[in-house]
Protein backbone atom coordinates (compact mmCIF):
# COMPACT_ATOMS: atom_id res chain seq x y z
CA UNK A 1 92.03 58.19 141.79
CA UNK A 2 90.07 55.19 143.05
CA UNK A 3 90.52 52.73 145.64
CA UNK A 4 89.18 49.27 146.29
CA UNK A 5 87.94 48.97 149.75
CA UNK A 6 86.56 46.35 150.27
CA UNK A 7 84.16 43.13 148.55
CA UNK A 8 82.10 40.88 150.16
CA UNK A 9 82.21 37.42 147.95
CA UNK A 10 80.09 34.95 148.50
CA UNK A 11 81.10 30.98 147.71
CA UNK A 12 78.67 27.51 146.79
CA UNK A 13 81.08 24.50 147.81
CA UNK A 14 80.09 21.07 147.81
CA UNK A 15 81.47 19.90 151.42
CA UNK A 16 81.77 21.15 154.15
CA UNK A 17 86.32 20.25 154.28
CA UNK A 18 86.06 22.75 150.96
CA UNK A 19 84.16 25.53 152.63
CA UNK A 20 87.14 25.46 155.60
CA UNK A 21 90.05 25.47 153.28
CA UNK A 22 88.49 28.30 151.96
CA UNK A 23 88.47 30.23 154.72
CA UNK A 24 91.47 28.92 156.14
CA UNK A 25 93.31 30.01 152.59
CA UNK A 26 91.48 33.51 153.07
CA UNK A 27 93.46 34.01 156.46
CA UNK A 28 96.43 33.08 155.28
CA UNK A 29 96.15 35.16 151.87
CA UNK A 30 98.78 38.74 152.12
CA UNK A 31 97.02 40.35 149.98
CA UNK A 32 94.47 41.28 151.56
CA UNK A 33 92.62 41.04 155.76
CA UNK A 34 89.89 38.54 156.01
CA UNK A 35 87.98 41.21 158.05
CA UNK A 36 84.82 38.63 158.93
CA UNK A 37 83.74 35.04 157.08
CA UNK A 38 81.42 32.63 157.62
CA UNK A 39 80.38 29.17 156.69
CA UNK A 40 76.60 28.13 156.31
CA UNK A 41 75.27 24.44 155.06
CA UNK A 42 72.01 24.53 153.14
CA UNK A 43 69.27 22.57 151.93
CA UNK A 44 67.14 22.25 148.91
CA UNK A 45 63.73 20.76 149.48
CA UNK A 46 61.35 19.70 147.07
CA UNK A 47 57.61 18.43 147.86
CA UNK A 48 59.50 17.82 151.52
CA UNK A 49 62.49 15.93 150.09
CA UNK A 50 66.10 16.61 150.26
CA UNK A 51 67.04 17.34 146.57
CA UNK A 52 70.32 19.25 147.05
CA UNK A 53 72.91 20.34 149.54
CA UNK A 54 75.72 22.31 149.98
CA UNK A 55 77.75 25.37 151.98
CA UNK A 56 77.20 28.99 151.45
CA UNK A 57 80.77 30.94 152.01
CA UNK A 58 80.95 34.80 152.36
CA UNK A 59 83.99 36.00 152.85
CA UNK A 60 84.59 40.08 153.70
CA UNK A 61 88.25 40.98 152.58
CA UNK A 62 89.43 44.82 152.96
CA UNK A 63 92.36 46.20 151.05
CA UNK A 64 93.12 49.26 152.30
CA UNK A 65 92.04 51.95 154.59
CA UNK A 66 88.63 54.18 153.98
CA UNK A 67 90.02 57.38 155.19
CA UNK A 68 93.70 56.87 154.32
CA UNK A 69 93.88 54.56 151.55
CA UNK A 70 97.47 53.74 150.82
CA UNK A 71 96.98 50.80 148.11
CA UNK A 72 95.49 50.90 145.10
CA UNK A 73 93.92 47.22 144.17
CA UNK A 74 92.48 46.26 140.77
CA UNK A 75 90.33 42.66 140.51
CA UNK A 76 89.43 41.05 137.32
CA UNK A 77 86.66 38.35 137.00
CA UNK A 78 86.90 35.14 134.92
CA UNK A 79 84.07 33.35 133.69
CA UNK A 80 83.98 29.77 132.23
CA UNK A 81 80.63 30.45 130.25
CA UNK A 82 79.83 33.43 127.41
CA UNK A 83 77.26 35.26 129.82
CA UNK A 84 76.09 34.43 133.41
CA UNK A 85 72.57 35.40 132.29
């Protein structure tokens, strides 16, 4: 039998309001305990210009317990495009 753990996922957002309803919907999500998040703006320079910006999110989320795992999770991924490479 397996069991998910935990995942680490990790976010590009436009603003900065999207980045904290993120996290603020992580907290409040049942399913599983926002164990640690964090919210980090960033830059894209080109020739010293400021081509691009936007927020990195990574959020941890754990599902059950390593040693005494009581709930079995499954996740599924959805892509928009045919391949991401």
């Amino acid at each position: 039998m397996k069991y998910l753990i935990q995942t680490v996922e990790t976010y590009r957002v436009d603003k900065e309001d999207e980045a904290k309803r993120m996290i603020e919907e992580a907290k409040s999500d049942n399913h599983f305990i926002l164990k640690k998040y964090s919210s980090e703006y960033k830059e894209k320079k080109q020739k010293g210009e400021i081509i691009d910006t936007y927020y990195k999110v990574t959020l941890t989320k754990a599902f059950t317990d390593e040693k005494e795992p009581e709930f079995r999770t499954e996740i599924s991924y959805a892509n928009d495009i045919e391949s991401a490479f």
